[in-house]
N, C-alpha and C. Protein backbone atom coordinates (compact mmCIF):
# COMPACT_ATOMS: atom_id res chain seq x y z
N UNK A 1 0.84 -1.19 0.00
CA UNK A 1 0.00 0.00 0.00
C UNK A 1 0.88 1.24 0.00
N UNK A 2 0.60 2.30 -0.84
CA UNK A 2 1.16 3.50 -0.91
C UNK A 2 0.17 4.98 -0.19
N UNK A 3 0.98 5.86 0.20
CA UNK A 3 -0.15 7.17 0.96
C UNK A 3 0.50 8.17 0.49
N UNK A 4 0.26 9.31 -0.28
CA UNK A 4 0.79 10.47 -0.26
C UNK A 4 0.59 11.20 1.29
N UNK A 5 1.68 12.13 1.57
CA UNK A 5 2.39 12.86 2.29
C UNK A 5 1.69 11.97 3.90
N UNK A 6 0.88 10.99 4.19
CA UNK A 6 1.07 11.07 5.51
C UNK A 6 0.03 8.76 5.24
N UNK A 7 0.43 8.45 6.59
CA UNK A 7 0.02 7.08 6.35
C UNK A 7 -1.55 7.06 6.32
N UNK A 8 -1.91 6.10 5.80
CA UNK A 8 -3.08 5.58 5.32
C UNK A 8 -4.24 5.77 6.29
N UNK A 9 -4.28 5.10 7.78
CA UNK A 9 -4.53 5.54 8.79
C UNK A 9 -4.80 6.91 9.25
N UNK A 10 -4.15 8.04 8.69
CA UNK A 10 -4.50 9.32 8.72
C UNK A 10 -5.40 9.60 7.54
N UNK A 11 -5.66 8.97 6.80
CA UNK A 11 -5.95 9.41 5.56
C UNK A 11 -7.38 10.57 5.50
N UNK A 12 -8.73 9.91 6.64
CA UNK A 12 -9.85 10.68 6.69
C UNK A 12 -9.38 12.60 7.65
N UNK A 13 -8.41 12.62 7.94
CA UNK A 13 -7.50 13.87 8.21
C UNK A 13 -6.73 14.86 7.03
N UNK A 14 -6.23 14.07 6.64
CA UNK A 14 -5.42 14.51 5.77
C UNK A 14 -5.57 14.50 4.70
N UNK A 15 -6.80 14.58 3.93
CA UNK A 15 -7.35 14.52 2.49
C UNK A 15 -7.86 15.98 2.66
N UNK A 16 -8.56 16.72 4.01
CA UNK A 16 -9.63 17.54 4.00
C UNK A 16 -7.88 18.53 4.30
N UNK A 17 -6.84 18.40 5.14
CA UNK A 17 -6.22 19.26 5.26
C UNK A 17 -5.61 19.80 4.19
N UNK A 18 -4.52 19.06 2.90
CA UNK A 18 -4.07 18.78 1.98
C UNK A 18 -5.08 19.94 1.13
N UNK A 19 -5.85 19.68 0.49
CA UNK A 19 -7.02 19.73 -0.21
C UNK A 19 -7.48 21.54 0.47
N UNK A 20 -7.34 21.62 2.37
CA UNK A 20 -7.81 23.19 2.07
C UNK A 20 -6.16 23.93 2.18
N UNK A 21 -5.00 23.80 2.48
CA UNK A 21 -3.78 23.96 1.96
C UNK A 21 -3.74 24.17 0.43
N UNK A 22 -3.73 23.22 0.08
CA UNK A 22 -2.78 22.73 -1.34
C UNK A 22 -4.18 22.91 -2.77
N UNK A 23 -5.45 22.62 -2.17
CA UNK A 23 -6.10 22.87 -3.49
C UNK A 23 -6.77 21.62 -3.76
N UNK A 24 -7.22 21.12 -4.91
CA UNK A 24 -8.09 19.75 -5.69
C UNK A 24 -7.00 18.90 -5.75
N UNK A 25 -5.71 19.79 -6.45
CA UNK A 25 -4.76 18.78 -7.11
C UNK A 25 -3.64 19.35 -5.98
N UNK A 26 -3.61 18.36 -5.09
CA UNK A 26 -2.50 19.61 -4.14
C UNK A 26 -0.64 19.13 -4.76
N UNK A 27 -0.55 18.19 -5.02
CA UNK A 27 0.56 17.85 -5.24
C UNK A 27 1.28 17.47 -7.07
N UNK A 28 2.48 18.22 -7.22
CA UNK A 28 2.54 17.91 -8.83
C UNK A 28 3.26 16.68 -8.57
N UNK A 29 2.91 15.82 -10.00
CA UNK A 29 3.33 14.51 -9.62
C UNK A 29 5.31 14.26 -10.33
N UNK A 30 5.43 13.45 -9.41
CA UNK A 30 7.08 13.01 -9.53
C UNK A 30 7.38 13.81 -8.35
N UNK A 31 7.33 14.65 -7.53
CA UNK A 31 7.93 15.12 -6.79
C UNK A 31 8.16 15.26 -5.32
N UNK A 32 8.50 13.53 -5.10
CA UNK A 32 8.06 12.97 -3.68
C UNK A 32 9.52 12.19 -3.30
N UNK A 33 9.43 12.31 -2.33
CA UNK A 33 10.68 11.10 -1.76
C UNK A 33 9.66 10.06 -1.24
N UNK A 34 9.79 8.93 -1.15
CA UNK A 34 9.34 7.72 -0.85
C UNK A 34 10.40 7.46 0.72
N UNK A 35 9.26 7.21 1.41
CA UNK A 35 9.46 6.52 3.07
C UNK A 35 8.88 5.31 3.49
N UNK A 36 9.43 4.98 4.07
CA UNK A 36 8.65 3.39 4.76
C UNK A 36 8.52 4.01 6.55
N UNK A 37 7.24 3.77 6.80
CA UNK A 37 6.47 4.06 7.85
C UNK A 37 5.62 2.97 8.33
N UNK A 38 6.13 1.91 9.87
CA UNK A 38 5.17 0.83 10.23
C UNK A 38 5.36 -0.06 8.81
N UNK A 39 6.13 -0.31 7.74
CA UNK A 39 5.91 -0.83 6.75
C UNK A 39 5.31 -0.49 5.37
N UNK A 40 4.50 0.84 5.70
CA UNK A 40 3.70 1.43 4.46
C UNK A 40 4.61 2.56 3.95
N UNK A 41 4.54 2.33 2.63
CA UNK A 41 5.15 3.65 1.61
C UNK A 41 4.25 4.87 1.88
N UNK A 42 5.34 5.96 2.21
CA UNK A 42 4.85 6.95 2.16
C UNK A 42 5.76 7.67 1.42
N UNK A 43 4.43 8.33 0.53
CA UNK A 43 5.33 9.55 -0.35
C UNK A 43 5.42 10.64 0.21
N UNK A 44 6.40 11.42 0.49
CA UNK A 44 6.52 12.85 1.11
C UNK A 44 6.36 13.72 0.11
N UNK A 45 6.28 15.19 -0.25
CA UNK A 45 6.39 16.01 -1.07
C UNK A 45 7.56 16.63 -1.22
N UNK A 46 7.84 17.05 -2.02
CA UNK A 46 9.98 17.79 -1.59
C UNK A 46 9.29 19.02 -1.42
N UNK A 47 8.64 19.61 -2.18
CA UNK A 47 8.19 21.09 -1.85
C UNK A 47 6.61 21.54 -1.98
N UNK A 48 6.07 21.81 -1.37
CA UNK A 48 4.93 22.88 -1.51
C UNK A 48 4.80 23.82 -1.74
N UNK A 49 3.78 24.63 -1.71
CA UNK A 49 3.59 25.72 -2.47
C UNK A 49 2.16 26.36 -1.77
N UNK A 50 2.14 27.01 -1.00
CA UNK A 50 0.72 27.38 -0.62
C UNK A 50 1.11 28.80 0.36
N UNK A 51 0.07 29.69 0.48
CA UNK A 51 0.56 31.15 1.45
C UNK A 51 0.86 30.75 2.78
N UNK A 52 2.02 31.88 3.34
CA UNK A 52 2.20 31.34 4.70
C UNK A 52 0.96 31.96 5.94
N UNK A 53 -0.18 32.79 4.98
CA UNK A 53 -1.46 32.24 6.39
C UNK A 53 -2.47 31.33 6.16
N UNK A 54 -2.26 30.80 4.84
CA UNK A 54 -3.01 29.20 4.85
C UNK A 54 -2.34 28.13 5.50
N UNK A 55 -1.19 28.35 5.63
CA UNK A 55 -0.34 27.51 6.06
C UNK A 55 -0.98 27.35 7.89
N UNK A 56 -0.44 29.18 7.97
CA UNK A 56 -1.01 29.50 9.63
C UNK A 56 -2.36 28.78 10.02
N UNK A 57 -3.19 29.43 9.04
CA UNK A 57 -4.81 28.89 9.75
C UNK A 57 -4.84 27.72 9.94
N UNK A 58 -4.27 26.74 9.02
CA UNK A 58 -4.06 25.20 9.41
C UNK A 58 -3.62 25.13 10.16
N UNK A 59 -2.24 25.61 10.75
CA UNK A 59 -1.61 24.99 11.81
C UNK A 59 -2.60 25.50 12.87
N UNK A 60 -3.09 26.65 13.14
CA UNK A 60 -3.67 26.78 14.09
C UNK A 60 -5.16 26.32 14.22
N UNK A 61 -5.23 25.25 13.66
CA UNK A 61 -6.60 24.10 13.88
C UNK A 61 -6.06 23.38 14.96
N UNK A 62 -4.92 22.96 15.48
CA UNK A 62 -4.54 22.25 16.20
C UNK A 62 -4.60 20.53 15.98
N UNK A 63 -4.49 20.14 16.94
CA UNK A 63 -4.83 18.16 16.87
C UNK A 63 -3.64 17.87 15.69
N UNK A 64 -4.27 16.40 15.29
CA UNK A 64 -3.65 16.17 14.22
C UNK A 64 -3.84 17.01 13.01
N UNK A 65 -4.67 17.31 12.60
CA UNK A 65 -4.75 18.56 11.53
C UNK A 65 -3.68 20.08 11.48
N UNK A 66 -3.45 20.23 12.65
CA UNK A 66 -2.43 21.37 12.99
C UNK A 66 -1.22 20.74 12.73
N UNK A 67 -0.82 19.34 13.42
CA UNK A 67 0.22 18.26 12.93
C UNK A 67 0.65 18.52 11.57
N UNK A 68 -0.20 17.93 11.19
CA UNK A 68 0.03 17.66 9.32
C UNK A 68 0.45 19.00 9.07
N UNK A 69 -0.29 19.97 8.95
CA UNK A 69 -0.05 21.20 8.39
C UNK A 69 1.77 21.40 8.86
N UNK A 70 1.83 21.56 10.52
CA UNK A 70 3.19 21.72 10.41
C UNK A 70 4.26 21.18 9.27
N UNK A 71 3.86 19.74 9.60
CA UNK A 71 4.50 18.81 8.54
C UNK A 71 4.48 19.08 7.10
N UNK A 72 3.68 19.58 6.72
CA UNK A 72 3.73 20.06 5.07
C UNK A 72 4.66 21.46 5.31
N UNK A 73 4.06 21.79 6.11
CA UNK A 73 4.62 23.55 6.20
C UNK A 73 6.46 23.22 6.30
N UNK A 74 7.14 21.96 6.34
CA UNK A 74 8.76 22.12 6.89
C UNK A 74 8.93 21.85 5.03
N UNK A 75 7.73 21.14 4.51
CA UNK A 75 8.18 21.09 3.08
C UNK A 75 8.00 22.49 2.66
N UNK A 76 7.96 23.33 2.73
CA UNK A 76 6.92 24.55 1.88
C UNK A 76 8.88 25.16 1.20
N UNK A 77 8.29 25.93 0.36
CA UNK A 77 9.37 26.34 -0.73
C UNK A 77 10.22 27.68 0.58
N UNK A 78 9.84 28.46 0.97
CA UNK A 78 10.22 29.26 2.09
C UNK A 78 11.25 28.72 3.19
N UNK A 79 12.28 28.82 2.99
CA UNK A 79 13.30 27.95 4.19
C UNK A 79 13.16 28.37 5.93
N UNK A 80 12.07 30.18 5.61
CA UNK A 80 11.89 30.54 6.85
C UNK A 80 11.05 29.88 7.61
N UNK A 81 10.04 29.55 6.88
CA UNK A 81 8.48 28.85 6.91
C UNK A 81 9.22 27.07 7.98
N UNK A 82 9.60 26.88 6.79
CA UNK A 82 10.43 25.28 7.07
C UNK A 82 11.18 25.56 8.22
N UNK A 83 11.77 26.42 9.15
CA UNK A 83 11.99 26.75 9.95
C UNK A 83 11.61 26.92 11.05
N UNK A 84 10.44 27.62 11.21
CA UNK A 84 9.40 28.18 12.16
C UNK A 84 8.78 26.64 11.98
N UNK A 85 8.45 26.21 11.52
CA UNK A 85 7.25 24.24 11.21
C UNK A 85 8.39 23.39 12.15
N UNK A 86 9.74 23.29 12.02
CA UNK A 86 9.93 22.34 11.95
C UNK A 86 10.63 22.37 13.48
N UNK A 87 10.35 23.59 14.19
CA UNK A 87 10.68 23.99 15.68
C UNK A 87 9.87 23.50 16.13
N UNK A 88 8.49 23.95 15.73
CA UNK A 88 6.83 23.14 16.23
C UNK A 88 7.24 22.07 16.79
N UNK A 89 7.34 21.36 15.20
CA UNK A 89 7.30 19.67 14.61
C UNK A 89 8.28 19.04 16.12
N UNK A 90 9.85 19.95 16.56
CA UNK A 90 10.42 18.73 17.51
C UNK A 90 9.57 19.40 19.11
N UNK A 91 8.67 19.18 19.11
CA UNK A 91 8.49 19.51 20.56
C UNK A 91 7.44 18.54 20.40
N UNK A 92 6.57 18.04 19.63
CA UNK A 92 5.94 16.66 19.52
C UNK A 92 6.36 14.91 19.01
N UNK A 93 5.58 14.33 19.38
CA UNK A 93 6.42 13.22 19.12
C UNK A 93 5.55 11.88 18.71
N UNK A 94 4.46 12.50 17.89
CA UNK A 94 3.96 11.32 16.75
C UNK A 94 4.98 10.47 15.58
N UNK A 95 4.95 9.47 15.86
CA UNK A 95 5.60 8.74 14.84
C UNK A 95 5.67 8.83 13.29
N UNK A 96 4.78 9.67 12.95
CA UNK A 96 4.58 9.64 11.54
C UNK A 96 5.08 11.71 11.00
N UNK A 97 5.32 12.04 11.94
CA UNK A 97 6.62 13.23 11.85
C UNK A 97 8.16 12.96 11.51
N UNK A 98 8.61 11.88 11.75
CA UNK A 98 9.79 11.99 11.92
C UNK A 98 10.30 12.16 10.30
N UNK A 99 9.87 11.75 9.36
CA UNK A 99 10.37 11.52 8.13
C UNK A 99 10.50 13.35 7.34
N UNK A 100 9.94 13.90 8.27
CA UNK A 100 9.58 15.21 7.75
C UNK A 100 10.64 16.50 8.62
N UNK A 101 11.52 15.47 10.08
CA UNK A 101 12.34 16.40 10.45
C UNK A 101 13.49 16.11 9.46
N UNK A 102 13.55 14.24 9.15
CA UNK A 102 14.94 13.84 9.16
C UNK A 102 15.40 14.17 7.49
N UNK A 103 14.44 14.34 6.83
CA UNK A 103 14.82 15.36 5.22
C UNK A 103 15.49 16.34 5.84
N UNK A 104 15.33 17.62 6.52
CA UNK A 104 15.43 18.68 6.55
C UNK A 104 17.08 18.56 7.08
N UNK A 105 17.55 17.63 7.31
CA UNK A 105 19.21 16.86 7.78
C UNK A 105 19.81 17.53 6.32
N UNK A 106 19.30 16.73 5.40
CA UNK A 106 19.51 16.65 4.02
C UNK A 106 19.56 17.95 3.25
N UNK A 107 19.66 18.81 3.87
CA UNK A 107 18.77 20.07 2.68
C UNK A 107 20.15 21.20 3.19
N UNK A 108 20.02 22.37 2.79
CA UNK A 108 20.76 23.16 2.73
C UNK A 108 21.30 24.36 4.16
N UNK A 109 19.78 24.53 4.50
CA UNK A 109 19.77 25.66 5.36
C UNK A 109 20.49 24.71 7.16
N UNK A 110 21.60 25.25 7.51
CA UNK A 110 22.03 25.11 8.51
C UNK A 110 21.53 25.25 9.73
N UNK A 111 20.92 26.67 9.71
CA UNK A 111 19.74 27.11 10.88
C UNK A 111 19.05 25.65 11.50
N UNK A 112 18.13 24.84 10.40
CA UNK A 112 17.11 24.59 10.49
C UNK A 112 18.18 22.53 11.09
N UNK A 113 18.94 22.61 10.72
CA UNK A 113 19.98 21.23 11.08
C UNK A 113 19.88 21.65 12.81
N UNK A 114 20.60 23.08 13.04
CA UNK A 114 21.29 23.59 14.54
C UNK A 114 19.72 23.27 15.26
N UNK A 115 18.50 23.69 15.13
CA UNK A 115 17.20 23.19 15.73
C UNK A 115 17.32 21.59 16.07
N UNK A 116 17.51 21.00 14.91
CA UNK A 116 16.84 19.44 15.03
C UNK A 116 18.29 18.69 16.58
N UNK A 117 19.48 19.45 15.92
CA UNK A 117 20.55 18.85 16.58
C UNK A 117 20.40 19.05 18.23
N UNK A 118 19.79 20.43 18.50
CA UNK A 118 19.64 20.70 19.82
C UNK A 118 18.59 20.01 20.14
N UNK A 119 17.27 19.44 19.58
CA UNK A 119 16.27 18.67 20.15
C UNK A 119 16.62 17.05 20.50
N UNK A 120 17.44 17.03 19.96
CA UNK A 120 17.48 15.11 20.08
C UNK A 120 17.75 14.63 21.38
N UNK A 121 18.27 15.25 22.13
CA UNK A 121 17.75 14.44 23.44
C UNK A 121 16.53 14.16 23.85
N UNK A 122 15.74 15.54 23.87
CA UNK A 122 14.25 15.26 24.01
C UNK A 122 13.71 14.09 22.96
N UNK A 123 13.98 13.99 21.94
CA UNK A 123 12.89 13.22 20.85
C UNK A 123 12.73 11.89 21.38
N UNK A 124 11.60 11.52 20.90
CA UNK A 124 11.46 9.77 21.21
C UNK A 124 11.91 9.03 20.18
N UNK A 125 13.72 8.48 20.86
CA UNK A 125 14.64 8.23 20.14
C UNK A 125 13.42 6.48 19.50
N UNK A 126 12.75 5.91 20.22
CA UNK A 126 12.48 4.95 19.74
C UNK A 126 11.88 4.84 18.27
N UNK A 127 11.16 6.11 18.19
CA UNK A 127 10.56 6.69 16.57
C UNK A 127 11.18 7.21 15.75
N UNK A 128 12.81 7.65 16.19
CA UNK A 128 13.86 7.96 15.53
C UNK A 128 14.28 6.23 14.79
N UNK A 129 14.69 6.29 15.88
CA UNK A 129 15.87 4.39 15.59
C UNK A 129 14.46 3.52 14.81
N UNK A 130 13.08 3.43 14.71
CA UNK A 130 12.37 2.04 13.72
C UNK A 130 12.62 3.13 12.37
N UNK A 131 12.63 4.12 12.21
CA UNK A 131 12.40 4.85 11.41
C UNK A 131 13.81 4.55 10.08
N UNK A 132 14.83 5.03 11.37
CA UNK A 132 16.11 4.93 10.11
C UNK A 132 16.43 3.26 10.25
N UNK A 133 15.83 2.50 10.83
CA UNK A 133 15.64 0.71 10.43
C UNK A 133 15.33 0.53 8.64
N UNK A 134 13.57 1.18 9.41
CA UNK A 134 13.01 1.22 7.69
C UNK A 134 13.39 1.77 6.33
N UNK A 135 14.04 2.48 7.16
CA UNK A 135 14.87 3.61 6.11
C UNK A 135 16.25 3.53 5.10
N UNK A 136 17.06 2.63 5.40
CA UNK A 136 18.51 2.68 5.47
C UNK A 136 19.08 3.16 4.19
N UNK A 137 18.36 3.04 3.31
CA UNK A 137 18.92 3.76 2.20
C UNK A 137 18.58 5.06 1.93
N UNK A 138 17.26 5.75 2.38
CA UNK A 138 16.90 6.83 2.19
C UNK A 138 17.73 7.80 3.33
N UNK A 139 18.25 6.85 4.27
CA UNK A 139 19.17 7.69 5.74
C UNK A 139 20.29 8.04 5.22
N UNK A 140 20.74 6.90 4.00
CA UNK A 140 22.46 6.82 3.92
C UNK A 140 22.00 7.91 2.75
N UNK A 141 21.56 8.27 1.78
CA UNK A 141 20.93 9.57 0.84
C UNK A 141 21.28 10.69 1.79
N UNK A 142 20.24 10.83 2.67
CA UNK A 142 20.25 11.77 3.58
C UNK A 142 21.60 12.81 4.00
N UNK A 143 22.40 11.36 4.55
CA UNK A 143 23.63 11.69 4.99
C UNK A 143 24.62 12.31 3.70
N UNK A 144 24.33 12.01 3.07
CA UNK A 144 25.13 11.67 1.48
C UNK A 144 24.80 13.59 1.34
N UNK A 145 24.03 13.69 0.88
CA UNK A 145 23.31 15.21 0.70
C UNK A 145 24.10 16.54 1.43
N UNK A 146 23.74 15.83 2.67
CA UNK A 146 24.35 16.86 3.73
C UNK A 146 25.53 16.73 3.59
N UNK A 147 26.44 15.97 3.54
CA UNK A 147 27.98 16.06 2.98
C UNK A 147 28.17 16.59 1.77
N UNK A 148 27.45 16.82 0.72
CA UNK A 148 27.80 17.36 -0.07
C UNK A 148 27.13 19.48 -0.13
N UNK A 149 26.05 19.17 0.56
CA UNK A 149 25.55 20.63 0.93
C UNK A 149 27.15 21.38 1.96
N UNK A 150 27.57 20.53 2.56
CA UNK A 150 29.00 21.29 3.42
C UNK A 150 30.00 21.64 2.37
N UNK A 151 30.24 20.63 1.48
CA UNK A 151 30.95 20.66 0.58
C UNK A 151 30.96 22.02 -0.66
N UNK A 152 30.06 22.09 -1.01
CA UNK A 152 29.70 23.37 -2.21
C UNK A 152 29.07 24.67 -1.02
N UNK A 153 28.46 24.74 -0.05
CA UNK A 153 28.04 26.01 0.94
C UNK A 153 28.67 26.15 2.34
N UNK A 154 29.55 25.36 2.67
CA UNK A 154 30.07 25.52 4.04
C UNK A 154 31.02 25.12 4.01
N UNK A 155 31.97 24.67 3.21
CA UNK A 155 33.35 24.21 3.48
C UNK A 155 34.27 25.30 3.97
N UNK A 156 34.08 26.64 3.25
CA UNK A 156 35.33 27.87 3.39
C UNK A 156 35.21 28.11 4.79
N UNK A 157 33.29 28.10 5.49
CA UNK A 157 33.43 28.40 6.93
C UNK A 157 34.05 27.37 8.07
N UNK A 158 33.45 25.77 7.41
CA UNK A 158 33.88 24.81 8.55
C UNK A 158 34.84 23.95 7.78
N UNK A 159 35.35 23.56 8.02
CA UNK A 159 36.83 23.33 7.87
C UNK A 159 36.54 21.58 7.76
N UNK A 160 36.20 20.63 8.92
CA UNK A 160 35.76 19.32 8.89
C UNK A 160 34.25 19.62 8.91
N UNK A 161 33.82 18.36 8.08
CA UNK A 161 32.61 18.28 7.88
C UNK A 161 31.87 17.67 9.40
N UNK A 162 32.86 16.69 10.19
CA UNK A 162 32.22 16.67 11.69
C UNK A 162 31.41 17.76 12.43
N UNK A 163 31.55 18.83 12.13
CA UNK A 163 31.54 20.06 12.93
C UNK A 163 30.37 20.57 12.39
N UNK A 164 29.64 20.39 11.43
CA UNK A 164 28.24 20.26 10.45
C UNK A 164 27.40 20.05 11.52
N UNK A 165 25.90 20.94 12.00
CA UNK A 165 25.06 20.33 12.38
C UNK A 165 24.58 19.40 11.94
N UNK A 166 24.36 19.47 10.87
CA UNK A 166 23.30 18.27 10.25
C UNK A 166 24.26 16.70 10.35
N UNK A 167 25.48 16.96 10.53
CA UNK A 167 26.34 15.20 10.16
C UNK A 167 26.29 15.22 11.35
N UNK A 168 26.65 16.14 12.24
CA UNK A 168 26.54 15.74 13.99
C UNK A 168 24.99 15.26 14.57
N UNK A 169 24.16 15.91 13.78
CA UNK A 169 22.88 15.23 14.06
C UNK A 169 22.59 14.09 13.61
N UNK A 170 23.34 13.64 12.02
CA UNK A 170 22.77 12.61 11.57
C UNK A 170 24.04 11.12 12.42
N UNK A 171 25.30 11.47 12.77
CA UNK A 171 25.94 10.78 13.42
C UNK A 171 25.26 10.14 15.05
N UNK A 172 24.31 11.33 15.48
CA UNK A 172 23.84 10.67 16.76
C UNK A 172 22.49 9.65 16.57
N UNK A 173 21.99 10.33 15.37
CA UNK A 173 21.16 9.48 15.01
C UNK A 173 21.42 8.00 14.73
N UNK A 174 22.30 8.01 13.70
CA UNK A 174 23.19 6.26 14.06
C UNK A 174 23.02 5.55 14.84
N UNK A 175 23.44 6.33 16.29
CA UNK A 175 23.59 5.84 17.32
C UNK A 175 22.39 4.84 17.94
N UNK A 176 21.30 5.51 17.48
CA UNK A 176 20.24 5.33 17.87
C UNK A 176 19.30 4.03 17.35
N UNK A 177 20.07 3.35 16.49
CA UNK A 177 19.57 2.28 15.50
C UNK A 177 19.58 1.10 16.56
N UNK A 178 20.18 1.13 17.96
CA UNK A 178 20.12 -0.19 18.44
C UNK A 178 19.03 -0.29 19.06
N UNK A 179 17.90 0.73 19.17
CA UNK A 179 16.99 1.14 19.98
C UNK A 179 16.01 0.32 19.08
N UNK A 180 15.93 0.19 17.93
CA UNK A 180 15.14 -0.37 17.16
C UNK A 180 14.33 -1.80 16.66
N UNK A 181 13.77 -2.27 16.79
CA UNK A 181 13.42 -3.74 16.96
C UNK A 181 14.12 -4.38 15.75
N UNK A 182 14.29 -5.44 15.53
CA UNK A 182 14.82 -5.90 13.99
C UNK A 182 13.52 -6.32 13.18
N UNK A 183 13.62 -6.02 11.32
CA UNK A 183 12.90 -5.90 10.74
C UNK A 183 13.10 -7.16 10.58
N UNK A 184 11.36 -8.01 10.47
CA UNK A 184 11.17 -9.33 10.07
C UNK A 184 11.64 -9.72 8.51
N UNK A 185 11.99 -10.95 8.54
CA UNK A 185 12.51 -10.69 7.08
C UNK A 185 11.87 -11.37 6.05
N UNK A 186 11.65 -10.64 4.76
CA UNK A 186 10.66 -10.53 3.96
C UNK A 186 9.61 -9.39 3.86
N UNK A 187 10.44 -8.26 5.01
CA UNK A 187 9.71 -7.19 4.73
C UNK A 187 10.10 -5.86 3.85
């Protein structure tokens, strides 16, 4: 089974949120990263596109509906937007968020790495560690990205790439893989 931007289980949520965000057709097609969540494909969006007080009024529905919205809102084309969402996003700790902090590892803006890196003690490492289980190739991408985002925008300032929020975040994250149950096999 496949779900655009959130699992299947959310789906009677997140059709009506999507839809007053994003529109009829909220998403152009091809432009998703694929996640495994509990086992189900989920397509994420790489970017959105919607105003930042449609964005607001959603988030400020609250519940899971305010959720989601955050969660779309860390995709939105605005790196400020993705910023302000994705501060929200670590002070909760639904399982079906995490795929939406651990892109933002991957991406360019440093700011928004120095957030996630200072939250990880708090997070519920257990929804971290099944996550990058399910994940392992989309983690090792991840990591891959952010070494090369240091490489072409931050090398002249930081000198080793260790010293990178985002590789220091994605290095503790590692750590965190023993926390994880082992995936049955054949899955």
């Amino acid at each position: 089974m496949e779900s655009i931007a959130f699992p299947s289980c959310l789906a009677d949520v997140a059709h009506p949120v999507t839809k007053r965000m994003l529109g009829p057709k909220p998403f152009p097609p091809n432009v998703f990263f694929p996640v495994v969540l509990d086992g189900e494909i989920v397509q994420i969006p790489y970017r959105i596109y919607c105003s930042k007080f449609t964005l607001l009024r959603n988030v400020l529905a609250g519940g899971v509906a305010g959720t989601m919205a955050l969660c779309l809102g860390s995709r939105h084309h605005d790196g400020y937007v993705r910023e302000r969402c994705v501060k929200k996003l670590l002070e909760l700790d639904d399982e079906w968020i995490v795929p939406y902090v651990i892109q933002l590892l991957g991406e360019y803006v440093m700011e928004i790495a120095q957030h996630i890196e200072r939250a990880l003690p708090a997070l519920r490492a257990e929804h971290y560690a099944k996550f990058l289980s399910e994940n392992e190739d989309y983690f090792a991408k991840t990591e891959s990205r952010a070494i090369s985002y240091w490489n072409v925008y931050y090398r002249y300032r930081i000198k080793y790439r260790q010293e990178v929020p985002a590789i220091r975040a994605i290095a503790a994250l590692k750590r965190l893989r023993w926390l994880a149950p082992p995936i049955p096999p054949g899955r």
